[in-house]
Protein backbone atom coordinates (compact mmCIF):
# COMPACT_ATOMS: atom_id res chain seq x y z
CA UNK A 1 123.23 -40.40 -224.32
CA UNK A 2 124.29 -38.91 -221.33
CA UNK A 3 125.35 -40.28 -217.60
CA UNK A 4 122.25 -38.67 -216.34
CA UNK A 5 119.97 -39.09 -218.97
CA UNK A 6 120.84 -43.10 -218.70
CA UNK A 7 120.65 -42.91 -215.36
CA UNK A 8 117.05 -41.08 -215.82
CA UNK A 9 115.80 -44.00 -217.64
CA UNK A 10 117.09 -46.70 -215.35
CA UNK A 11 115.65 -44.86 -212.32
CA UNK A 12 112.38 -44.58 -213.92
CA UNK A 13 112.75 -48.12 -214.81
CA UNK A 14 113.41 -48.66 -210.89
CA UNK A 15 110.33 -46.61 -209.88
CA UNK A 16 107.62 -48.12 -212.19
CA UNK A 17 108.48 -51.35 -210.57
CA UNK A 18 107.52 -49.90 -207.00
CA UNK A 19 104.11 -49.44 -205.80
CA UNK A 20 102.63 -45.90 -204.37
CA UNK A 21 104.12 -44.62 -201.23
CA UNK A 22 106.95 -47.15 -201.18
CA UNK A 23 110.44 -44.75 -200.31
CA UNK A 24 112.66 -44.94 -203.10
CA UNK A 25 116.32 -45.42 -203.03
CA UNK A 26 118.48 -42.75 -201.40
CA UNK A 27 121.38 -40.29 -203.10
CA UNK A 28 123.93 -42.51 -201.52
CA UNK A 29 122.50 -45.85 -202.26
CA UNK A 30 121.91 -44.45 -206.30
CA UNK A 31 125.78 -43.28 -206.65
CA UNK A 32 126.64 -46.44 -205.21
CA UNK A 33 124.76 -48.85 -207.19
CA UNK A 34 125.18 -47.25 -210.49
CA UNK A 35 128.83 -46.00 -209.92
CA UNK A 36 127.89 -42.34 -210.72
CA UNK A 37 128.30 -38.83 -209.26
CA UNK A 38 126.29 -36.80 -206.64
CA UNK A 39 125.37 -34.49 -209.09
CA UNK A 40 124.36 -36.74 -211.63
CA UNK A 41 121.92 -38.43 -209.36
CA UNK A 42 120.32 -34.62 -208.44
CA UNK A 43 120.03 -34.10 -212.39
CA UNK A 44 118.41 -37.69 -213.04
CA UNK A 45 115.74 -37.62 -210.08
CA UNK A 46 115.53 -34.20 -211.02
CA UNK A 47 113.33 -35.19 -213.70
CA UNK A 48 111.11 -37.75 -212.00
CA UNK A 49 110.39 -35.27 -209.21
CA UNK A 50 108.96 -33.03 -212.28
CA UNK A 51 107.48 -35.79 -214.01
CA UNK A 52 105.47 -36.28 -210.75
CA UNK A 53 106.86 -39.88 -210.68
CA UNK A 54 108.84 -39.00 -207.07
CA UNK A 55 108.17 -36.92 -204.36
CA UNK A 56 111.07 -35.38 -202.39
CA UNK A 57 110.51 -35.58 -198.14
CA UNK A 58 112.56 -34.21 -195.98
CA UNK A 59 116.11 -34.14 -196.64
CA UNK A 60 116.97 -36.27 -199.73
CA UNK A 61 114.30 -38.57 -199.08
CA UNK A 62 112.04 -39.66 -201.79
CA UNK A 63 109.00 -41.55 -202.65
CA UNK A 64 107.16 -43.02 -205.35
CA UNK A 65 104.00 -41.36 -205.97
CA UNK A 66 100.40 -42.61 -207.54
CA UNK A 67 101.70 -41.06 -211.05
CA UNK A 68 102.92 -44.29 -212.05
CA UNK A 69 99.62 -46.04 -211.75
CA UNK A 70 99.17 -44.20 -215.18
CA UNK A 71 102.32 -46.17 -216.66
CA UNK A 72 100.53 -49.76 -215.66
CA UNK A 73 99.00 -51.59 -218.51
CA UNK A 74 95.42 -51.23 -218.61
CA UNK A 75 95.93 -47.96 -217.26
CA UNK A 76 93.41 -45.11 -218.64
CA UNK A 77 95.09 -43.12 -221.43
CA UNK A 78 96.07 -39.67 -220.09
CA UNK A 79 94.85 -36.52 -221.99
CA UNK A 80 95.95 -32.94 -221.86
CA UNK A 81 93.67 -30.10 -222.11
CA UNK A 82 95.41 -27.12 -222.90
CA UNK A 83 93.43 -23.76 -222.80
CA UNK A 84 94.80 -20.41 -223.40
CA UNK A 85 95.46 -18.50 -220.03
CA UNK A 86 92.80 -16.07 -220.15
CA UNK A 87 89.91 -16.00 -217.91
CA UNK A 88 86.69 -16.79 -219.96
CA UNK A 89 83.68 -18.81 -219.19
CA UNK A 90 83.41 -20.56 -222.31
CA UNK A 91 87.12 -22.12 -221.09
CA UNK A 92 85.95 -22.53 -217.88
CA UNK A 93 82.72 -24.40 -219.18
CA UNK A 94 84.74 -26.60 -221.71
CA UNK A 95 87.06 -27.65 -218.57
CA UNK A 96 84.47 -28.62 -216.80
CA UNK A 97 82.75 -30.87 -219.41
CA UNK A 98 86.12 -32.35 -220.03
CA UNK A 99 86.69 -33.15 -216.16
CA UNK A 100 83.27 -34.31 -215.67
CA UNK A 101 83.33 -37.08 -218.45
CA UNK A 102 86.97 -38.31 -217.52
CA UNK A 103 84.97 -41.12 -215.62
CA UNK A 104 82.46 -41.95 -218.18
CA UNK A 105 85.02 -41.91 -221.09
CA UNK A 106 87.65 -43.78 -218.93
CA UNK A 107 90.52 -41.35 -219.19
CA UNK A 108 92.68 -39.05 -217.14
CA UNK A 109 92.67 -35.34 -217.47
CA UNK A 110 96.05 -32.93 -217.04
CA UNK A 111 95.09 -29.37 -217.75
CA UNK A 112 98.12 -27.01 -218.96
CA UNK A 113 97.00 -23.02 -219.16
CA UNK A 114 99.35 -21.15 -222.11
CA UNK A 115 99.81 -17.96 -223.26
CA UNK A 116 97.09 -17.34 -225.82
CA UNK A 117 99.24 -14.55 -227.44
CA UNK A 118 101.59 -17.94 -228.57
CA UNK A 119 98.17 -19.27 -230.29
CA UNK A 120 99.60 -22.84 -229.35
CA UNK A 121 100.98 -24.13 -225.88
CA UNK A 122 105.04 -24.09 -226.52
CA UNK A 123 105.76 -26.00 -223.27
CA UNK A 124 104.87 -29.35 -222.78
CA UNK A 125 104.46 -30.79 -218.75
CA UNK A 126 106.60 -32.49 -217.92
CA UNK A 127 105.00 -36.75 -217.23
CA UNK A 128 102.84 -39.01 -218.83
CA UNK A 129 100.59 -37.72 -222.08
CA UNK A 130 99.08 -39.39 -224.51
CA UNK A 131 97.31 -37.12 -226.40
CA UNK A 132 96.28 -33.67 -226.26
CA UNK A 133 93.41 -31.73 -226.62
CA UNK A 134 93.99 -27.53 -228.00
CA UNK A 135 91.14 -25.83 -227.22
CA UNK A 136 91.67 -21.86 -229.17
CA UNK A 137 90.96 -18.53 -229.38
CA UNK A 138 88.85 -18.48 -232.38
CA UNK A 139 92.16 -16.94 -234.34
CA UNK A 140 93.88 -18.36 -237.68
CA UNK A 141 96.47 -20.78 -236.92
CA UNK A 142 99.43 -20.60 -238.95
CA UNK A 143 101.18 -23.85 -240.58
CA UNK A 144 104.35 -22.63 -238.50
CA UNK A 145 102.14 -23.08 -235.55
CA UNK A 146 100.94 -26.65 -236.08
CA UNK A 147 104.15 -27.78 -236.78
CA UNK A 148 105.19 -26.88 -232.62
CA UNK A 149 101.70 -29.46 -231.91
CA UNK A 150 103.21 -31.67 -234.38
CA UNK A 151 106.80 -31.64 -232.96
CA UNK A 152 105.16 -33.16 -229.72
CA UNK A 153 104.94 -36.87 -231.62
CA UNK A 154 101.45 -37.19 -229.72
CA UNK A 155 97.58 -37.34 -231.09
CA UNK A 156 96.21 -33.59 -230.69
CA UNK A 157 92.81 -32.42 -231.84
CA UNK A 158 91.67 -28.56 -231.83
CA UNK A 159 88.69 -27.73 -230.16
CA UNK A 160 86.49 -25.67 -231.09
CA UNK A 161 88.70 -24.39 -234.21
CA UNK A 162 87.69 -25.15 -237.64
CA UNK A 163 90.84 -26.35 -239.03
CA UNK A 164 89.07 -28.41 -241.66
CA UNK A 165 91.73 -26.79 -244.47
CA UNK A 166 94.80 -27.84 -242.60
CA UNK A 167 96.18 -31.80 -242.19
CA UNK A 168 94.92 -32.22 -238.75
CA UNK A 169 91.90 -33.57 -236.66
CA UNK A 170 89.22 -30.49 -235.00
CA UNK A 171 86.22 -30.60 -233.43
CA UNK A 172 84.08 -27.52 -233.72
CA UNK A 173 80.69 -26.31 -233.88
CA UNK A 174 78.76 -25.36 -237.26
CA UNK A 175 79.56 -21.34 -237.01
CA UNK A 176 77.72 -20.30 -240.22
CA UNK A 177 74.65 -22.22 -239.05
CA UNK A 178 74.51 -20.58 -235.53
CA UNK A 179 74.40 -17.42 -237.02
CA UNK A 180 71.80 -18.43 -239.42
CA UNK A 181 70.04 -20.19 -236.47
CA UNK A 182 69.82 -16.69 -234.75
CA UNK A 183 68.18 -14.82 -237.39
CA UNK A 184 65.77 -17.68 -237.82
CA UNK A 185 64.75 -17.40 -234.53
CA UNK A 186 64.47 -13.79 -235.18
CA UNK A 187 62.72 -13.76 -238.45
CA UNK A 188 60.17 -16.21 -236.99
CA UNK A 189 59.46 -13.63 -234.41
CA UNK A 190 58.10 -11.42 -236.85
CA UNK A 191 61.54 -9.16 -236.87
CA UNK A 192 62.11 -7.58 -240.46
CA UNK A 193 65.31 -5.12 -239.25
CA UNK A 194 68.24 -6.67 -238.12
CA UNK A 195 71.20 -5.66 -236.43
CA UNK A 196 74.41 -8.27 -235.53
CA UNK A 197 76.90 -7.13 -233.12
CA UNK A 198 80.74 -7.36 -233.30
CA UNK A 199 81.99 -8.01 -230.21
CA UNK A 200 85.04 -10.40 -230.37
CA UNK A 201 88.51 -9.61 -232.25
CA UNK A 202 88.29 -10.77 -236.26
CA UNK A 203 88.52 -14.25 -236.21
CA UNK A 204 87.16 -16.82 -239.02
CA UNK A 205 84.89 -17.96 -236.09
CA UNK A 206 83.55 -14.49 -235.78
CA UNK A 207 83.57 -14.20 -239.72
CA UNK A 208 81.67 -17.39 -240.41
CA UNK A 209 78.65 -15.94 -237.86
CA UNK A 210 78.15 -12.68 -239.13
CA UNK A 211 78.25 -15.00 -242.87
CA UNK A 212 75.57 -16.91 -241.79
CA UNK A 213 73.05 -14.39 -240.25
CA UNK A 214 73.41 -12.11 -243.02
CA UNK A 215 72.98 -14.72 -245.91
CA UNK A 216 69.62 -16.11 -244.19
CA UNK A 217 68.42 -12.01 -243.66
CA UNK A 218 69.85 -11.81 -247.76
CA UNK A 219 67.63 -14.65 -248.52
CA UNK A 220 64.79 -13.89 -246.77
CA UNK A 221 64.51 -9.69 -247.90
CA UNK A 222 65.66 -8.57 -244.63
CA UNK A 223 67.03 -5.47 -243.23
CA UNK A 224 70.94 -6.29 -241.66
CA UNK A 225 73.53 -4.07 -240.94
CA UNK A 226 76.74 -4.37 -239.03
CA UNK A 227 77.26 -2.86 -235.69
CA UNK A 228 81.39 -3.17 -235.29
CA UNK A 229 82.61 -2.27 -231.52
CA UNK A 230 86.06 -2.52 -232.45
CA UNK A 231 87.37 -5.30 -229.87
CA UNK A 232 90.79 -6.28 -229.90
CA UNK A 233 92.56 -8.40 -228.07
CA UNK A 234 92.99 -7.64 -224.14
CA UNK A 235 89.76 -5.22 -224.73
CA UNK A 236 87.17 -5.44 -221.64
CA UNK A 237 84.64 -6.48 -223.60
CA UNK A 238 81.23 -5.87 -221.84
CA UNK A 239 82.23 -1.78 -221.40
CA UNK A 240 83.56 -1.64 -224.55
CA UNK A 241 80.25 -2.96 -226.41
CA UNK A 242 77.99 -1.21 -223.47
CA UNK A 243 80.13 2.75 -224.72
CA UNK A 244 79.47 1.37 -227.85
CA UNK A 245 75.77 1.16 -227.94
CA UNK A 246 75.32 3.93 -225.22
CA UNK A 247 76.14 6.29 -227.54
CA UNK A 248 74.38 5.03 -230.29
CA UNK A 249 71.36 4.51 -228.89
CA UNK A 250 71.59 8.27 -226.93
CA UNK A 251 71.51 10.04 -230.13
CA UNK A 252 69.06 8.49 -231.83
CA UNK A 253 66.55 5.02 -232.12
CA UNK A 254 68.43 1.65 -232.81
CA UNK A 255 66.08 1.14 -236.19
CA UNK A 256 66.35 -2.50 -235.79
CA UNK A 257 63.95 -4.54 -233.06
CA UNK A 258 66.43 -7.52 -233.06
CA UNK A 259 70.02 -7.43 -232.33
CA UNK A 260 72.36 -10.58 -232.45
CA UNK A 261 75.62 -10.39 -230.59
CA UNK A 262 78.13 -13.09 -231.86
CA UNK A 263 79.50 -14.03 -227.78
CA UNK A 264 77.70 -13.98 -224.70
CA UNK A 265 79.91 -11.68 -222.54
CA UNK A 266 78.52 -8.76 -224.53
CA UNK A 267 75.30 -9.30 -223.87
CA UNK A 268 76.35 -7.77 -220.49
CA UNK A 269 77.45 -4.13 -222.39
CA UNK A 270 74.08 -4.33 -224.23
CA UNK A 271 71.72 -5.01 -221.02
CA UNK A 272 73.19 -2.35 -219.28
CA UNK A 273 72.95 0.38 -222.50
CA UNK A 274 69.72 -0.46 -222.77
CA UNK A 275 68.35 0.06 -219.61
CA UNK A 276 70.57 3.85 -219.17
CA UNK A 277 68.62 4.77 -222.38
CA UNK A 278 65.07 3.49 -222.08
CA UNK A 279 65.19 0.42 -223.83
CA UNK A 280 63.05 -2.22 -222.98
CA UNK A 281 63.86 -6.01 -223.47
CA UNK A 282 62.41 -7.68 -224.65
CA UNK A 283 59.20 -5.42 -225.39
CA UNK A 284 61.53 -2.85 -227.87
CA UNK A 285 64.39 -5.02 -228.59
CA UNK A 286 65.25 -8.48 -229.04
CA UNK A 287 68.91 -10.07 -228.46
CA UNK A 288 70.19 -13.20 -228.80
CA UNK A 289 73.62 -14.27 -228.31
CA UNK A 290 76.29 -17.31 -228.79
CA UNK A 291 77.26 -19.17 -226.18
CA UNK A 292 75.59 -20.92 -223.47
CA UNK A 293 76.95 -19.81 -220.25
CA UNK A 294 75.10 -20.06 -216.72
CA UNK A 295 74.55 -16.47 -216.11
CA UNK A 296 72.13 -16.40 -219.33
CA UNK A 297 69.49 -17.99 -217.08
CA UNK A 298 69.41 -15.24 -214.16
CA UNK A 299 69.88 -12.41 -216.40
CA UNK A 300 66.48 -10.20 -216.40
CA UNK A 301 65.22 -10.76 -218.82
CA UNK A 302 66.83 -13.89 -218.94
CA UNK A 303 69.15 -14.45 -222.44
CA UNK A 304 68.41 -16.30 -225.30
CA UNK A 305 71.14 -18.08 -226.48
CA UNK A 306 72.51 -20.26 -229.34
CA UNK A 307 74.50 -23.06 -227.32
CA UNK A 308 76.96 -25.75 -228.30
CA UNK A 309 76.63 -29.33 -226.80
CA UNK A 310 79.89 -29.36 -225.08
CA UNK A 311 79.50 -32.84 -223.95
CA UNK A 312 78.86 -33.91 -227.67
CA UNK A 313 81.93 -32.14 -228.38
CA UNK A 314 84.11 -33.79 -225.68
CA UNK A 315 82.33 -37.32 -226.34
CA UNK A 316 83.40 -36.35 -230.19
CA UNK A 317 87.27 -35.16 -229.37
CA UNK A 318 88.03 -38.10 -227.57
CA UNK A 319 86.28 -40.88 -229.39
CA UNK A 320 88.58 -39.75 -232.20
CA UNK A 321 91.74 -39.77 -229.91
CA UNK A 322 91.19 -43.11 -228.84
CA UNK A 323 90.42 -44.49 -231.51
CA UNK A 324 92.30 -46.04 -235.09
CA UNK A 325 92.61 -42.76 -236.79
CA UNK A 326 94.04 -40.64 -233.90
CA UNK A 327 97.69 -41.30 -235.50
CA UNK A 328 96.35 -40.49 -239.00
CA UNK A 329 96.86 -40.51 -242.10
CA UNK A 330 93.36 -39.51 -242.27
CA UNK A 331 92.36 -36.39 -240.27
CA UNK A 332 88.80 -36.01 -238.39
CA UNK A 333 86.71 -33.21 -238.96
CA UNK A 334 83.90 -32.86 -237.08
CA UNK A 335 81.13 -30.36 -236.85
CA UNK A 336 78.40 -30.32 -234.86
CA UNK A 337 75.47 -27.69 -235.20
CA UNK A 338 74.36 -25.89 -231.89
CA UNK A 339 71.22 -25.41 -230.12
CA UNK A 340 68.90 -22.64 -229.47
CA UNK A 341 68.04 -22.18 -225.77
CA UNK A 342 64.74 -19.72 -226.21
CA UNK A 343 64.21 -17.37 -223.43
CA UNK A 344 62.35 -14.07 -222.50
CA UNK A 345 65.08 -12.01 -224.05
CA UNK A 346 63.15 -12.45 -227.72
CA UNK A 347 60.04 -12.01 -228.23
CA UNK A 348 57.61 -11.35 -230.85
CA UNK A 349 58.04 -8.13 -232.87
CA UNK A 350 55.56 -5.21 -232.00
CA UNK A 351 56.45 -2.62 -234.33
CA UNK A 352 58.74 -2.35 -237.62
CA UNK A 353 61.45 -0.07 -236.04
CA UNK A 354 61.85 1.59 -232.94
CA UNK A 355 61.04 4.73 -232.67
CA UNK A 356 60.52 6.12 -228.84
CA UNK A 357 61.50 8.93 -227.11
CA UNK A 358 64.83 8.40 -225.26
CA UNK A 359 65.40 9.20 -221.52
């Protein structure tokens, strides 16, 4: 071990033993106590200013910060949410649940943003963590990939990931019976033709919803087809799906009355086709979406949607982090079936197909 990393761990020692706000010991007092260089101390405290432990004033002042409340026993275990850095409401939603049950649950929340093109945060921050919480794109992870979460030597669960094949805890939601759970809904509408829109990059997520609404239209005798807008990764995905249906719809009728669209930021694209080509919701055409987000409730008409329990989820991903199985050897799969939220956006179906003159 190094002069500086020794001196790291004595200093952090030295700082766990001092209360919030107290000033710490200077450069000069440091090299003299501990018989080391000037530059040594900088590397050493270097590392509790990042851990958050110290807090440089002005000068070479420091003090100790409330960060090492967290390192007192009894102290609330300290998760990490990481979330891809892309801006999405479903992320936005899940950080929210996951701050607003930190008190309820009796832990402390870090948030770390990485680069969802990495699939898995690569960086860790740099204080206190106990476990972490991976919340993902919806993409395949890769063994190579778990192995960088497993390298961290913490308890990790993925969110909203069905991992349920791989050695490792996830908490997700029941993907093949949302998608069933749409054309239910649907069906029970009196719909007979079907359409389910594409409009998230291929993902086993996005995979395991088309699966579901097409086996319940298979089993029941009804009409499905696929309606694929091609979305990739970086896509703008509300103009995409809305030139998507635009033209489709401007050449000729839909010929389906209810159309499921696997997230909820489509449903934006299909709203606005709709109304440029004359078609009414929910009198000619029926949508439903995944994802409960709070714009589906002032949309006109306002959105049905098949929703998640996010605070299920949350009570779910850190019940098993806190608990006897969060170092293994058994792994935690859990997964929980959504929710439909039925609004004026379905409704029951009037005619077989449409068939209308377009404007």
């Amino acid at each position: 071990m190094t002069k500086a990393n020794k001196l790291y761990e004595s200093l952090k020692t030295r700082a766990l033993g001092g209360v919030p706000g107290q000033p710490f010991a200077s450069f000069r007092t440091i090299m003299r106590d501990y018989s080391v260089s000037q530059a040594t101390v900088a590397k050493a405290t270097s590392r509790l200013v990042a851990e958050g432990l110290l807090k440089k004033n002005t000068g070479r002042e420091m003090e100790i910060t409330d960060e090492i409340l967290n390192f007192r026993h009894g102290a609330a275990p300290v998760i990490c949410l990481a979330l891809p850095h892309w801006q999405s409401d479903w992320y936005a939603r899940v950080e929210h649940h996951f701050f607003d049950m930190a008190d309820k649950l009796n832990y402390e929340l870090k948030v770390l943003r990485y680069d969802w093109r990495l699939k898995v945060p690569h960086e860790f921050p740099q204080t206190r963590i106990d476990a972490m919480v991976v919340v993902t794109d919806g993409q395949m992870f890769t063994s190579e990939q778990l192995r960088c979460l497993e390298e961290l030597k913490i308890p990790f669960v993925i969110f909203s990931g069905n991992l349920s094949c791989f050695a490792v805890h996830c908490v997700h939601a029941d993907d093949e019976y949302a998608g069933a759970k749409a054309a239910h809904h649907l069906v029970s509408l009196g719909h007979r033709s079907l359409a389910v829109l594409v409009s998230e990059p291929k993902s086993e997520e996005m995979h395991n919803r088309i699966k579901g609404f097409r086996q319940f239209c298979e089993l029941n005798s009804i009409d499905s087809e696929i309606i694929d807008c091609g979305i990739v990764h970086g896509d703008f995905v509300p103009e995409k799906v809305y030139l998507t249906l635009k033209k489709r719809f401007s050449e000729s009728a839909p010929g389906f009355t209810g159309l499921f669209t696997l997230s909820e930021c489509s449903s934006f694209g299909i709203y606005r086709a709709c109304n440029e080509t004359g078609i009414r919701l929910p009198q000619d055409l029926s949508v439903i979406s995944i994802g409960e987000f709070w714009q589906a409730a002032y949309m006109n008409p306002p959105l049905t949607t098949i929703g998640s329990d996010v605070s299920n989820m949350v009570r779910e991903t850190i019940a098993i982090l806190t608990g006897p199985e969060a170092n293994g050897p058994n792994f935690i799969h859990r997964m929980l079936r959504p929710v439909l939220i039925r609004r004026s956006s379905t409704a029951p179906c009037r005619t077989g197909k449409i068939s209308f003159n377009h404007q």
